[in-house]
PDB file of N, CA and C in Angstrom:
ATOM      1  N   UNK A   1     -10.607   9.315  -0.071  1.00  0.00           N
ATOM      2  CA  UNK A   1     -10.115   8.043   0.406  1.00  0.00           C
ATOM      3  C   UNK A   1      -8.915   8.293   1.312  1.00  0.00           C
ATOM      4  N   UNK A   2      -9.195   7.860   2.628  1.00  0.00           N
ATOM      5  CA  UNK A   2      -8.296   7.940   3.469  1.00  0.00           C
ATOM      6  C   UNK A   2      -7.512   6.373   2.985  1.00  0.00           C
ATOM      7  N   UNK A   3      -6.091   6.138   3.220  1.00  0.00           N
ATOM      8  CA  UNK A   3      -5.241   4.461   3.405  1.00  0.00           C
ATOM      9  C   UNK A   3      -5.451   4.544   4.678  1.00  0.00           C
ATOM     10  N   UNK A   4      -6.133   3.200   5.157  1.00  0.00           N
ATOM     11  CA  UNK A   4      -6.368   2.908   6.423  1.00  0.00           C
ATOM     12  C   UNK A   4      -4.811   2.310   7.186  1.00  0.00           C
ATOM     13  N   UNK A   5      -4.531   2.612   7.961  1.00  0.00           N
ATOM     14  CA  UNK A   5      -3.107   2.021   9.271  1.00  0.00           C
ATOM     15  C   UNK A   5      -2.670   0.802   8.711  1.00  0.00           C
ATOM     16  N   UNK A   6      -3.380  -0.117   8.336  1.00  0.00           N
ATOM     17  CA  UNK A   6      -2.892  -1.369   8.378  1.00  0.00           C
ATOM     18  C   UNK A   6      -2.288  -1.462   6.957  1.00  0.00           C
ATOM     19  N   UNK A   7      -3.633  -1.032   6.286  1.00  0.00           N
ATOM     20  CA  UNK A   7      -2.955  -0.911   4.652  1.00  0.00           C
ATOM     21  C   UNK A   7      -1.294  -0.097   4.394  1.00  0.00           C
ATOM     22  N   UNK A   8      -1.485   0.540   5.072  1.00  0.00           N
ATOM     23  CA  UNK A   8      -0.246   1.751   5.051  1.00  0.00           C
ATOM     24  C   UNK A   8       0.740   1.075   5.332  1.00  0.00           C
ATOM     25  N   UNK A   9       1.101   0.476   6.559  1.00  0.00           N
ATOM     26  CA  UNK A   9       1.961  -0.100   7.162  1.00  0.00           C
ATOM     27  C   UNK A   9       2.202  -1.668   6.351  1.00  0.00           C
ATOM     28  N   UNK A  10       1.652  -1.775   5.367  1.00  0.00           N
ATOM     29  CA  UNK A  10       1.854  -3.187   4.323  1.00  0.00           C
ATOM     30  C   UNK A  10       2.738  -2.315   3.205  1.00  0.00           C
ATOM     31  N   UNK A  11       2.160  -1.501   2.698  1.00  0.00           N
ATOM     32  CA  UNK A  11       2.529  -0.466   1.591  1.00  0.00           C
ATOM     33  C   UNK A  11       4.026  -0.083   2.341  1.00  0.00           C
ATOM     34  N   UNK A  12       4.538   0.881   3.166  1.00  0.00           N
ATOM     35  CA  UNK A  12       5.239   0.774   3.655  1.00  0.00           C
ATOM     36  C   UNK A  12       6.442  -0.420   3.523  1.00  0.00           C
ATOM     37  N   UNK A  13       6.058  -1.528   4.405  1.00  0.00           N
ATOM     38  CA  UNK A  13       7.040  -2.608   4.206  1.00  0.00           C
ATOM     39  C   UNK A  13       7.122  -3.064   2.823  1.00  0.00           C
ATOM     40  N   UNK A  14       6.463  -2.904   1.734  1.00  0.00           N
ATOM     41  CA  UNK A  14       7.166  -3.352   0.643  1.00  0.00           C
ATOM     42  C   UNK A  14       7.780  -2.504  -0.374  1.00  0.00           C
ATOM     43  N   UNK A  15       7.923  -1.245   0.202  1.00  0.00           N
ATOM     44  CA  UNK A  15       8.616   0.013  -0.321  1.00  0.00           C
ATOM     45  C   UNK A  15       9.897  -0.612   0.469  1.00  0.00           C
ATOM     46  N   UNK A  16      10.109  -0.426   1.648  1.00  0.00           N
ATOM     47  CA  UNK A  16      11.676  -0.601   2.725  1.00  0.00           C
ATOM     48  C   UNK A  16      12.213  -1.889   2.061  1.00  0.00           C
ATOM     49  N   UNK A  17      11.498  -3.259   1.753  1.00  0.00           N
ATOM     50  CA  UNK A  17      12.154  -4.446   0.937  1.00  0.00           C
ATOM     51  C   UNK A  17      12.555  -3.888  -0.279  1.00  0.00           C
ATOM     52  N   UNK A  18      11.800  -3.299  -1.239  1.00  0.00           N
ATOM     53  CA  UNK A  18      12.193  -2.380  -2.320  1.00  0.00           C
ATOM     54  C   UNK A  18      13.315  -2.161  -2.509  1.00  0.00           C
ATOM     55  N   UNK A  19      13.306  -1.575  -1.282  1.00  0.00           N
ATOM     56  CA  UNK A  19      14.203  -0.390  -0.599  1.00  0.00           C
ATOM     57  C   UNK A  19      15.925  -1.106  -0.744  1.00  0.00           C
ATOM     58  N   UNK A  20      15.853  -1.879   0.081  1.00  0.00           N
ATOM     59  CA  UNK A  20      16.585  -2.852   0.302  1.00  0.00           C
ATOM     60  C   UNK A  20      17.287  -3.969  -0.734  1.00  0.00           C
ATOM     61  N   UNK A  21      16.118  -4.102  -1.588  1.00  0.00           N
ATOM     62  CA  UNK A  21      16.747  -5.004  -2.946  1.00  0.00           C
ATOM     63  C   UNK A  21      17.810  -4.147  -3.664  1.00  0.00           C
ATOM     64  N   UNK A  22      16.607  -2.620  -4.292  1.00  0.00           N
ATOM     65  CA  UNK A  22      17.546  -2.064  -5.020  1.00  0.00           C
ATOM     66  C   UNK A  22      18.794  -1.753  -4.545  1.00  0.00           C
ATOM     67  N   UNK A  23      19.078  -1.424  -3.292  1.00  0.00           N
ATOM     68  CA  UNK A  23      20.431  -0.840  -2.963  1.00  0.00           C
ATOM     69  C   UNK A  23      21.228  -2.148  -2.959  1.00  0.00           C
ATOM     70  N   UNK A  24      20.791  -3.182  -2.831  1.00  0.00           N
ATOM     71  CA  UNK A  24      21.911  -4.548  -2.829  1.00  0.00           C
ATOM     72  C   UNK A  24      22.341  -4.528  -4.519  1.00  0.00           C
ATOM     73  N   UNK A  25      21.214  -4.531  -5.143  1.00  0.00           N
ATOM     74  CA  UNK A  25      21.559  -4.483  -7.015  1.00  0.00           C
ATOM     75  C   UNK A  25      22.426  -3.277  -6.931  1.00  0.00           C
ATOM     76  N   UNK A  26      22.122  -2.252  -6.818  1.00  0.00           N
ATOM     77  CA  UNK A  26      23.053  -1.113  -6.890  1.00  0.00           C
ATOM     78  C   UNK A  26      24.551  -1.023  -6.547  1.00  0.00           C
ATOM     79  N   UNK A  27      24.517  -1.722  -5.167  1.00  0.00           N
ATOM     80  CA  UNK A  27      26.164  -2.158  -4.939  1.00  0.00           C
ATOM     81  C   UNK A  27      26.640  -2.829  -5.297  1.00  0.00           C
ATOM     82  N   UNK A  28      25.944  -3.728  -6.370  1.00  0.00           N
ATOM     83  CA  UNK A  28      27.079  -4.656  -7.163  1.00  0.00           C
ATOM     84  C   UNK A  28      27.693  -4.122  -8.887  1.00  0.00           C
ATOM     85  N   UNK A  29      27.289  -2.883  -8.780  1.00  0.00           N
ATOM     86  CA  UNK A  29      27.983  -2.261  -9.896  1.00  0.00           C
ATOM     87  C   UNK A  29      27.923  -0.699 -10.007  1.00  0.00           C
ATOM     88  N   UNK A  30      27.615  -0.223  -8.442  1.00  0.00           N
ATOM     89  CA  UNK A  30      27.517   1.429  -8.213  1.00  0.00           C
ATOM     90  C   UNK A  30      27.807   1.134  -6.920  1.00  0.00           C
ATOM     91  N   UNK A  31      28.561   2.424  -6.818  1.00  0.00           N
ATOM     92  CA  UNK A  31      28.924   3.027  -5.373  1.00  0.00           C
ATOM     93  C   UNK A  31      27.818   4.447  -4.882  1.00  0.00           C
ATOM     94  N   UNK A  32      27.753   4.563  -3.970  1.00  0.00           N
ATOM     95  CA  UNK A  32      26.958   5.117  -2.820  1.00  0.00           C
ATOM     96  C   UNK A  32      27.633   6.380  -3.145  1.00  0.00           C
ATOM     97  N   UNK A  33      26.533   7.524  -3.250  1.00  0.00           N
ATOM     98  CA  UNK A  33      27.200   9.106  -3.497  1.00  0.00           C
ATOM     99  C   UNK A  33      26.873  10.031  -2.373  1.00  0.00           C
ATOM    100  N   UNK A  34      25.303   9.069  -1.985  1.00  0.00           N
ATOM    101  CA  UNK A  34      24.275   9.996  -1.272  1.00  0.00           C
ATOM    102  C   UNK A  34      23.290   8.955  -1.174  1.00  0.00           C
ATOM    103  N   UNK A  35      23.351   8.451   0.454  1.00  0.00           N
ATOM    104  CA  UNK A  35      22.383   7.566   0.324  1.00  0.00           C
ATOM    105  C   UNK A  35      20.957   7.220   0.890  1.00  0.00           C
ATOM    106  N   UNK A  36      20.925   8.701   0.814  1.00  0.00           N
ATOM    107  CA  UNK A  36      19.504   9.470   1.742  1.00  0.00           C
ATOM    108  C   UNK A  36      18.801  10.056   0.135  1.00  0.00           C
ATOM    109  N   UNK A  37      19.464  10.217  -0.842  1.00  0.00           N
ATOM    110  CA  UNK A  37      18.546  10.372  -1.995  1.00  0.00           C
ATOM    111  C   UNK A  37      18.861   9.393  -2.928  1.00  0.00           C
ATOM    112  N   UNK A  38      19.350   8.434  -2.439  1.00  0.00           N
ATOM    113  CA  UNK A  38      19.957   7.862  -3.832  1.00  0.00           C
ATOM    114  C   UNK A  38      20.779   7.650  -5.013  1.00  0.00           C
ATOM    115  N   UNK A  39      21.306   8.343  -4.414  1.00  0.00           N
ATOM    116  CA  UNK A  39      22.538   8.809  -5.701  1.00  0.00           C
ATOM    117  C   UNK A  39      23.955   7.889  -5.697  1.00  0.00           C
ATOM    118  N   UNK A  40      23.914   7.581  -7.174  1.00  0.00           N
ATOM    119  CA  UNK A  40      25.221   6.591  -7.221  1.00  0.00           C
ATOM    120  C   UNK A  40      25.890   7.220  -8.419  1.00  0.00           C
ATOM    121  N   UNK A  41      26.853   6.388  -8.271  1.00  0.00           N
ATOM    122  CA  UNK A  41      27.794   6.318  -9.826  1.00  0.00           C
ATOM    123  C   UNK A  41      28.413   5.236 -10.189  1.00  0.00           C
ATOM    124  N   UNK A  42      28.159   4.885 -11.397  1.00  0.00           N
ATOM    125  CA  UNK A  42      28.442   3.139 -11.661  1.00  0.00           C
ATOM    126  C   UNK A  42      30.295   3.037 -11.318  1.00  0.00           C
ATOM    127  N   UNK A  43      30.571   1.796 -11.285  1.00  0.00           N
ATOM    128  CA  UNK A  43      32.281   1.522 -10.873  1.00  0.00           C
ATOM    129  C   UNK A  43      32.070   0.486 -11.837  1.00  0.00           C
ATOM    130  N   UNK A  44      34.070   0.549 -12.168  1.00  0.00           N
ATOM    131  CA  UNK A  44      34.145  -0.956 -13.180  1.00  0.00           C
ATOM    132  C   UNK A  44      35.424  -1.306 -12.530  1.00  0.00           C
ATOM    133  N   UNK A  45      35.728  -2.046 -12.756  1.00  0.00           N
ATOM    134  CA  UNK A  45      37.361  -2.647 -12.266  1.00  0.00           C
ATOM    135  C   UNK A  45      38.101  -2.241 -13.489  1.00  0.00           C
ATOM    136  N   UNK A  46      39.475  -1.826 -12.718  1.00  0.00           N
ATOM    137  CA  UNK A  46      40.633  -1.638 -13.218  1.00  0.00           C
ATOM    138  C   UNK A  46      40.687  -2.918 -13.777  1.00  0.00           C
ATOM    139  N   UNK A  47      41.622  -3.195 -14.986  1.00  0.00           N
ATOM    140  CA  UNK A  47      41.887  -4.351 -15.817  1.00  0.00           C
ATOM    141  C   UNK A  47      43.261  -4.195 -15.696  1.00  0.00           C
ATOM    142  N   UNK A  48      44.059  -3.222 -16.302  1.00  0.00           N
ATOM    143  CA  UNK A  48      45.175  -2.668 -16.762  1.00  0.00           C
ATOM    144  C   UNK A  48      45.332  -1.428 -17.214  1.00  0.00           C
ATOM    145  N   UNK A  49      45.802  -1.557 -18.012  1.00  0.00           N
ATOM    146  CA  UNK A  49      46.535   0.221 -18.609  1.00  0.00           C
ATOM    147  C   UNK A  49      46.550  -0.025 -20.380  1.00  0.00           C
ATOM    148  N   UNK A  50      46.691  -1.152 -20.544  1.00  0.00           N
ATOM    149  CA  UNK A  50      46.995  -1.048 -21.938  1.00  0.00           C
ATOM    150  C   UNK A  50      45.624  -0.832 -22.548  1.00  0.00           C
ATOM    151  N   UNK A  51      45.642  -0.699 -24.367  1.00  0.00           N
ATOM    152  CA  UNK A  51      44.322  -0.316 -24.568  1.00  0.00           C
ATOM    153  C   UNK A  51      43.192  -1.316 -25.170  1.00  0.00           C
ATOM    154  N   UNK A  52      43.500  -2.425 -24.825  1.00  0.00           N
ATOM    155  CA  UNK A  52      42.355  -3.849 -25.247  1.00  0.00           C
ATOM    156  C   UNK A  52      42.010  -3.720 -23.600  1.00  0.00           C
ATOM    157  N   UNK A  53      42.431  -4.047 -22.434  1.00  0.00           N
ATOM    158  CA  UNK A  53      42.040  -3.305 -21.184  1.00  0.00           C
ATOM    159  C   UNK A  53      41.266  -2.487 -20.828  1.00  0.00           C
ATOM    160  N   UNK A  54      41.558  -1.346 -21.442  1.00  0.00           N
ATOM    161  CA  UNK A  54      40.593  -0.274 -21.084  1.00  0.00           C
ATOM    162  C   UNK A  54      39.314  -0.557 -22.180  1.00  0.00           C
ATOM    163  N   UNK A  55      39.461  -0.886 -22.982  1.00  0.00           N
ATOM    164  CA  UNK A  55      38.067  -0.971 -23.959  1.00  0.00           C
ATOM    165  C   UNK A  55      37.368  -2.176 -23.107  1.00  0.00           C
ATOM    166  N   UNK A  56      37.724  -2.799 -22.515  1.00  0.00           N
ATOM    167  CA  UNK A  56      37.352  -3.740 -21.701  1.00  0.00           C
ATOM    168  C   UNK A  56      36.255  -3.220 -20.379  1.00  0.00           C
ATOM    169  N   UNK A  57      37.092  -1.601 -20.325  1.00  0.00           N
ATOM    170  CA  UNK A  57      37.092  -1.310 -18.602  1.00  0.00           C
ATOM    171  C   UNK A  57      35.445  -0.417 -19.445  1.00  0.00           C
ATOM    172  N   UNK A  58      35.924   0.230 -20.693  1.00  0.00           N
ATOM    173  CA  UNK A  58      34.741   1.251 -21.122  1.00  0.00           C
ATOM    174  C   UNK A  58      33.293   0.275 -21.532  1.00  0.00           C
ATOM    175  N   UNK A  59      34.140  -0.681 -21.750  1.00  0.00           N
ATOM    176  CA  UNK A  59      32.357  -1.534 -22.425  1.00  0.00           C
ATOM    177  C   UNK A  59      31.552  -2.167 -21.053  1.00  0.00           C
ATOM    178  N   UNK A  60      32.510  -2.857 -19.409  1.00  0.00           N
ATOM    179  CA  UNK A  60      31.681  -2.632 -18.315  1.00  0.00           C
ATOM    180  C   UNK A  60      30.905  -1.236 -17.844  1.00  0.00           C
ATOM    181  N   UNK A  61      31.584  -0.491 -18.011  1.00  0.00           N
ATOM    182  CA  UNK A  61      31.244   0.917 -17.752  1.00  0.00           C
ATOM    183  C   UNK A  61      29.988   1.950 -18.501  1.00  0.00           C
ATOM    184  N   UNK A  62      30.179   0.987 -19.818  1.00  0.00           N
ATOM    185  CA  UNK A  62      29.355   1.268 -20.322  1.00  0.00           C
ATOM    186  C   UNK A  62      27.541   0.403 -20.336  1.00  0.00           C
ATOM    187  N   UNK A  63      27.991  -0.776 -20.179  1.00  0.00           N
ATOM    188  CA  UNK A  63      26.568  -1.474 -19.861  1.00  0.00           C
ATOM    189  C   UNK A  63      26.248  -1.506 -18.347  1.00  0.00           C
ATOM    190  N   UNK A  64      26.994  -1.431 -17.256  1.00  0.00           N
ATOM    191  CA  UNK A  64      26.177  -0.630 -16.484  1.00  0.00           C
ATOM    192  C   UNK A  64      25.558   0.327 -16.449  1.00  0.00           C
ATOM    193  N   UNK A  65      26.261   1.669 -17.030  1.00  0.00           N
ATOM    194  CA  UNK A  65      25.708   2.793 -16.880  1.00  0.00           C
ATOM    195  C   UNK A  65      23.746   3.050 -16.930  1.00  0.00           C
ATOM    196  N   UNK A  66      23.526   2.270 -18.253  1.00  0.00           N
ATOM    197  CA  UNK A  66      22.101   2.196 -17.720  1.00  0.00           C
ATOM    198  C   UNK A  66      21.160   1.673 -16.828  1.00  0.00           C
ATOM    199  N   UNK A  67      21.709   0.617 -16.643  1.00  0.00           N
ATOM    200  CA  UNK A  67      20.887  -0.524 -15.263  1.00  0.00           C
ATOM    201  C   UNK A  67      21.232   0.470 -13.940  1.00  0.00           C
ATOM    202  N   UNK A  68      22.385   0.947 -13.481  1.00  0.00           N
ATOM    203  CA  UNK A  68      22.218   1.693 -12.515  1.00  0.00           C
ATOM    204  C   UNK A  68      21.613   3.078 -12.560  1.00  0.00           C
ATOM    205  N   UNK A  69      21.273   3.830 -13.845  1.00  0.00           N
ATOM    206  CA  UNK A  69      20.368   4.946 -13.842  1.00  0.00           C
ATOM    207  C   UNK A  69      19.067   4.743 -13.547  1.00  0.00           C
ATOM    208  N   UNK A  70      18.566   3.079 -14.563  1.00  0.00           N
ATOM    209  CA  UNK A  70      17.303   2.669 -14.511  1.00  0.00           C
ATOM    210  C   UNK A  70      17.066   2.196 -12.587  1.00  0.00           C
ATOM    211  N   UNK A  71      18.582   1.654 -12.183  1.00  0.00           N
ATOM    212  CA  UNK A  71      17.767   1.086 -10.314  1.00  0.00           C
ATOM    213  C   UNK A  71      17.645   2.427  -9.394  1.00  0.00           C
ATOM    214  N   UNK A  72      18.637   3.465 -10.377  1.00  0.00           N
ATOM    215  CA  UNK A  72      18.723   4.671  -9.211  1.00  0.00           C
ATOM    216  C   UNK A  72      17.664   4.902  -9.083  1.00  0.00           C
ATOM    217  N   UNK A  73      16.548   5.622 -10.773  1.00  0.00           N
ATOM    218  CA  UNK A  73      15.406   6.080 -10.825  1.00  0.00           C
ATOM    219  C   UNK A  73      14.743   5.519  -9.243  1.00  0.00           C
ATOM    220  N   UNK A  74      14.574   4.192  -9.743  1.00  0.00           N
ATOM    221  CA  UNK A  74      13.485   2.861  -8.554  1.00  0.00           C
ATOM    222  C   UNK A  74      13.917   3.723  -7.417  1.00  0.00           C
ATOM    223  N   UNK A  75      15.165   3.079  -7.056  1.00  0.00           N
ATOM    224  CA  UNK A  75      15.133   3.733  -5.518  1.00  0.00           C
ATOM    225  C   UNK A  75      14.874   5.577  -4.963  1.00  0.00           C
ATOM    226  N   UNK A  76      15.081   6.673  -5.780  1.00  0.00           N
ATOM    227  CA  UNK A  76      14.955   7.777  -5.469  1.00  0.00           C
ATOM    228  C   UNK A  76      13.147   7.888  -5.712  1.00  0.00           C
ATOM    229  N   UNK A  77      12.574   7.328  -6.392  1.00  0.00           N
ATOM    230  CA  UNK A  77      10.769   7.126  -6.583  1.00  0.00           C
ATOM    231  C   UNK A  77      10.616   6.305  -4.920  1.00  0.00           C
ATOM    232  N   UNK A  78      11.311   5.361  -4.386  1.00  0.00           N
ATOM    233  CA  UNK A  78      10.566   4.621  -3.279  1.00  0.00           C
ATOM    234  C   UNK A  78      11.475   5.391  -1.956  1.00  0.00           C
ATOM    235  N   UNK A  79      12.444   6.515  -1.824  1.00  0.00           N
ATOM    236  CA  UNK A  79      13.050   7.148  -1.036  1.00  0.00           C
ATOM    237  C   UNK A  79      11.787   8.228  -1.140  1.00  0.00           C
ATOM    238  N   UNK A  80      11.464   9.225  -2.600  1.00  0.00           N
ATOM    239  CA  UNK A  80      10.396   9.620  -2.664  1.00  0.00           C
ATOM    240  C   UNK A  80       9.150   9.254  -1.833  1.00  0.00           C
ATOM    241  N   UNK A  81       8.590   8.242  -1.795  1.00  0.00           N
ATOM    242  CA  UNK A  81       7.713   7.940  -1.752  1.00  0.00           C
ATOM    243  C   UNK A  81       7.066   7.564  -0.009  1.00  0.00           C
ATOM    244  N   UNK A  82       8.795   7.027   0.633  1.00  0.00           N
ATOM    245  CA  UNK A  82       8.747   6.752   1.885  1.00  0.00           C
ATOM    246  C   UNK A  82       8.458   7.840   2.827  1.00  0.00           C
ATOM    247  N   UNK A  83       9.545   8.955   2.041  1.00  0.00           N
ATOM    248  CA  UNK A  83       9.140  10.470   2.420  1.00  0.00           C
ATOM    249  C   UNK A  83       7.733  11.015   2.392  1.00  0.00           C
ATOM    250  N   UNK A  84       7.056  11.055   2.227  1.00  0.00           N
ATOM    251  CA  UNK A  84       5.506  10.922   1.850  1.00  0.00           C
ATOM    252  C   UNK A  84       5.167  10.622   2.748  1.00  0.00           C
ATOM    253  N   UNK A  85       5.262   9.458   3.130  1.00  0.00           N
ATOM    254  CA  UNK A  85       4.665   8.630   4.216  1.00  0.00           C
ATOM    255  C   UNK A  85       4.732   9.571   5.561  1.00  0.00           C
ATOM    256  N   UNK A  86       6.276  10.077   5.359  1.00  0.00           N
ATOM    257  CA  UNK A  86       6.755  10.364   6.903  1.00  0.00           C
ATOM    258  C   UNK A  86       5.260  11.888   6.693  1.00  0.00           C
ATOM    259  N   UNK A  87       5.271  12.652   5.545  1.00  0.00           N
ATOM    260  CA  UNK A  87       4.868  13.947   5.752  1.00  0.00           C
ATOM    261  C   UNK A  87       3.429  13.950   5.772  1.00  0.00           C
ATOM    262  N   UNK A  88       2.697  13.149   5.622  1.00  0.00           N
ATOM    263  CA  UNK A  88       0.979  12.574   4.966  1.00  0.00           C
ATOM    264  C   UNK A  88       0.605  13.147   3.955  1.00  0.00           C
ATOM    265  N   UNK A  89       1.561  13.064   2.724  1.00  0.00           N
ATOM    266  CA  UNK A  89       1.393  13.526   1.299  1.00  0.00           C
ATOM    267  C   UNK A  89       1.064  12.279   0.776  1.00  0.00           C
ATOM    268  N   UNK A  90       1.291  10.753   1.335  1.00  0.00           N
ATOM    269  CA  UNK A  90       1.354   9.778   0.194  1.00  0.00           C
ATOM    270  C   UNK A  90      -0.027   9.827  -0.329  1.00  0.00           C
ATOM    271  N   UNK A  91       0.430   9.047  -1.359  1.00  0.00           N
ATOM    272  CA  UNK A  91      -0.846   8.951  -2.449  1.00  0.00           C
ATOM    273  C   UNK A  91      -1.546   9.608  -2.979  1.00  0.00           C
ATOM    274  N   UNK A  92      -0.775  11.279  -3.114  1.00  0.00           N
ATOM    275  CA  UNK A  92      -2.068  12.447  -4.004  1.00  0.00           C
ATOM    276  C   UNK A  92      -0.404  11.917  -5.347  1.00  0.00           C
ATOM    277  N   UNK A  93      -1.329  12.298  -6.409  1.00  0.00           N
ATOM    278  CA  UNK A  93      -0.506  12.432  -7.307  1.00  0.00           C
ATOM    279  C   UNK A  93       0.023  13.874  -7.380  1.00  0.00           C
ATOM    280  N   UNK A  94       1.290  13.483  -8.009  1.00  0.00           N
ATOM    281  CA  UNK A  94       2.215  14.543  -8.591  1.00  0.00           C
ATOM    282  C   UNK A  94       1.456  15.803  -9.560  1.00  0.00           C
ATOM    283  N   UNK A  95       0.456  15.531 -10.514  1.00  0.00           N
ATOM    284  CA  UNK A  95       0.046  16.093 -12.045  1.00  0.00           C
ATOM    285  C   UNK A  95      -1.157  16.857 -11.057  1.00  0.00           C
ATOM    286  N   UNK A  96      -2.207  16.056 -10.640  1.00  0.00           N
ATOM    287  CA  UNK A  96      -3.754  16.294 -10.507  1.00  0.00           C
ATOM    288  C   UNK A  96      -4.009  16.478  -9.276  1.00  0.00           C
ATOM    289  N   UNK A  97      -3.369  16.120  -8.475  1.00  0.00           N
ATOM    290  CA  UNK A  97      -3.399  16.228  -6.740  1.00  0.00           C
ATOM    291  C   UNK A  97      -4.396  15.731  -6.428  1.00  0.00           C
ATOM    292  N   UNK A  98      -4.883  14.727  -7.076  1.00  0.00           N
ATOM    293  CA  UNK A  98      -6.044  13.528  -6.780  1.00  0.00           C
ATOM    294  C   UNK A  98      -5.329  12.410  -6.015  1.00  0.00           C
ATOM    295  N   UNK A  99      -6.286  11.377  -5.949  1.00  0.00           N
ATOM    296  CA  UNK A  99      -5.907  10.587  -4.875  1.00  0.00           C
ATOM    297  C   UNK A  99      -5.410   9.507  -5.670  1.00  0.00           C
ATOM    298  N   UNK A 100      -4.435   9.048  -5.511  1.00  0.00           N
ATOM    299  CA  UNK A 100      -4.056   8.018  -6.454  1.00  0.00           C
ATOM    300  C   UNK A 100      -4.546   6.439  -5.871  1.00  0.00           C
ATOM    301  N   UNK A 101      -5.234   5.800  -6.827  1.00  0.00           N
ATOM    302  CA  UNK A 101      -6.097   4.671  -6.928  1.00  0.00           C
ATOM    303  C   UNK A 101      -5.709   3.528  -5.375  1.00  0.00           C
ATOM    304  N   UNK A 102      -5.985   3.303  -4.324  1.00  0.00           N
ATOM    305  CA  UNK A 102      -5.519   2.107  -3.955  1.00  0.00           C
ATOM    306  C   UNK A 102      -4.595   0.764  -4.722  1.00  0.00           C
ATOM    307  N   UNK A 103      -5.656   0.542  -5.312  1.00  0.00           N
ATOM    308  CA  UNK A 103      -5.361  -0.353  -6.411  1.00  0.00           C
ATOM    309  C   UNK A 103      -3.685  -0.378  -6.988  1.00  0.00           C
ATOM    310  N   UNK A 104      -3.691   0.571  -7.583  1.00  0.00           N
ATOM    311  CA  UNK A 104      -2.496   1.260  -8.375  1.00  0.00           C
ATOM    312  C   UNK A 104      -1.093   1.067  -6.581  1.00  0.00           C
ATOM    313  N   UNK A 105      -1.665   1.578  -6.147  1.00  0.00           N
ATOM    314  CA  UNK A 105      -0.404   2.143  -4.792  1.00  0.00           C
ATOM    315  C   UNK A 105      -0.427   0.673  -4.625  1.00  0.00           C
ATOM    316  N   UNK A 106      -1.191  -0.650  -4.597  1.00  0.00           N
ATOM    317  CA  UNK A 106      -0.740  -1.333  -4.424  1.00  0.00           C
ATOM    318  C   UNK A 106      -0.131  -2.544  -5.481  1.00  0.00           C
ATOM    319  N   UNK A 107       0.158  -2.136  -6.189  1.00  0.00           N
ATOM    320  CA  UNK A 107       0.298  -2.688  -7.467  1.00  0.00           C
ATOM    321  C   UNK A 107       1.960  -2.075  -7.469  1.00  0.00           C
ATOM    322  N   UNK A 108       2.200  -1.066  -7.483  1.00  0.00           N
ATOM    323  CA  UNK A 108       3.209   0.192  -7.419  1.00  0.00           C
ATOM    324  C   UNK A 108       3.399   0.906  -6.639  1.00  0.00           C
ATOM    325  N   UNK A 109       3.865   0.420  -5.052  1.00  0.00           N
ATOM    326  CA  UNK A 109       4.088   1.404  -3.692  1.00  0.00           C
ATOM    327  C   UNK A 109       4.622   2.640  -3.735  1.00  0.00           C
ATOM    328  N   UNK A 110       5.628   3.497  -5.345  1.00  0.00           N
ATOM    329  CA  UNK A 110       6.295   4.141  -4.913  1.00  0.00           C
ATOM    330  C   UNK A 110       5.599   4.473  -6.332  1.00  0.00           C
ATOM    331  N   UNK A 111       4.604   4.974  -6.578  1.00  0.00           N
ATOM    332  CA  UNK A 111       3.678   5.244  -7.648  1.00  0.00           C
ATOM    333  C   UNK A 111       3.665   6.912  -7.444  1.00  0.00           C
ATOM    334  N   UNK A 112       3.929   7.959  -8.327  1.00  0.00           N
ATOM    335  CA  UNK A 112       3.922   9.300  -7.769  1.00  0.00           C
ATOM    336  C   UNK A 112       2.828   9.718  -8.789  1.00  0.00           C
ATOM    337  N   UNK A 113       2.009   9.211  -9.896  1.00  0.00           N
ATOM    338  CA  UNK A 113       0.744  10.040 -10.185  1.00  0.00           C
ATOM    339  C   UNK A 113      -0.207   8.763 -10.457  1.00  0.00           C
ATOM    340  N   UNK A 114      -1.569   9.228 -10.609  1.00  0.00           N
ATOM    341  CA  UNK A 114      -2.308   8.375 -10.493  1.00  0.00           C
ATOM    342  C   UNK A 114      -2.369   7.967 -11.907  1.00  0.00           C
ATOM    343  N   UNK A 115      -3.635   7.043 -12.690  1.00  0.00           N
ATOM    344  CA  UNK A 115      -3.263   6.157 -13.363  1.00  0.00           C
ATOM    345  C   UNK A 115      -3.835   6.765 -14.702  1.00  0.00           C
ATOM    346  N   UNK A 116      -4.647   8.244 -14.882  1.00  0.00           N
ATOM    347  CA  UNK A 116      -4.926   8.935 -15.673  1.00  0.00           C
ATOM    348  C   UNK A 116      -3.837   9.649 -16.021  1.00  0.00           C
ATOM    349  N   UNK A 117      -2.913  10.357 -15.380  1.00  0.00           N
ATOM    350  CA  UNK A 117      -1.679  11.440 -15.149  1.00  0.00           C
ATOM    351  C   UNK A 117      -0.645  10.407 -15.501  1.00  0.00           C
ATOM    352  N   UNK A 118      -0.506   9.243 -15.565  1.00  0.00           N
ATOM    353  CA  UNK A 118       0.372   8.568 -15.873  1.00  0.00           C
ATOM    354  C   UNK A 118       0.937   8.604 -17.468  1.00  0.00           C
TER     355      UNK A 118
END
């Protein structure tokens, strides 16, 4: 199965919106490390100095920490994935080097194994 031009270029644009959401979610509680792979690190606001403050500053710090690991994942899978595009790797899976399902790629644009390997 070849992805025909048109299909591609749909797949495509809803990876770059993707693209685009996650990094807006991302900047509202991570800063930019590397933004050609994705890489952040969550930020919290200074409160103060004293220590009801800082338990303040550790418990933002702390419930971000996962939502921005979980949006980094997203975006370094659809940076992944865009890359692909550029090289004409998209759509073999990662595991089996089969063709990963239409179906699936369009269900999941930034899908890296197919739906057996999953």
């Amino acid at each position: 199965m070849t992805i025909d031009p048109q299909t591609l270029s749909e797949l495509k644009e809803a990876l770059l919106t993707e693209k685009t959401n996650l990094e807006n979610n991302l900047g509202r509680i991570a800063k930019s490390v590397d933004s050609k792979i994705g890489d952040y690190e969550p930020v919290f606001d200074e409160i103060g100095n004293d220590r009801e403050d800082n338990t303040t500053e550790v418990e933002e710090y702390t419930d971000n920490l996962p939502v921005e690991i979980a949006l980094e994942k997203k975006l370094q899978n659809v940076i992944l994935a865009l890359s692909k595009m550029e090289d004409g790797t998209y759509g073999v899976c990662e595991n089996c080097r089969q063709e990963i399902a239409l179906e699936r790629l369009k269900a999941n644009p930034s899908a890296q194994t197919c739906i057996t390997c999953k």
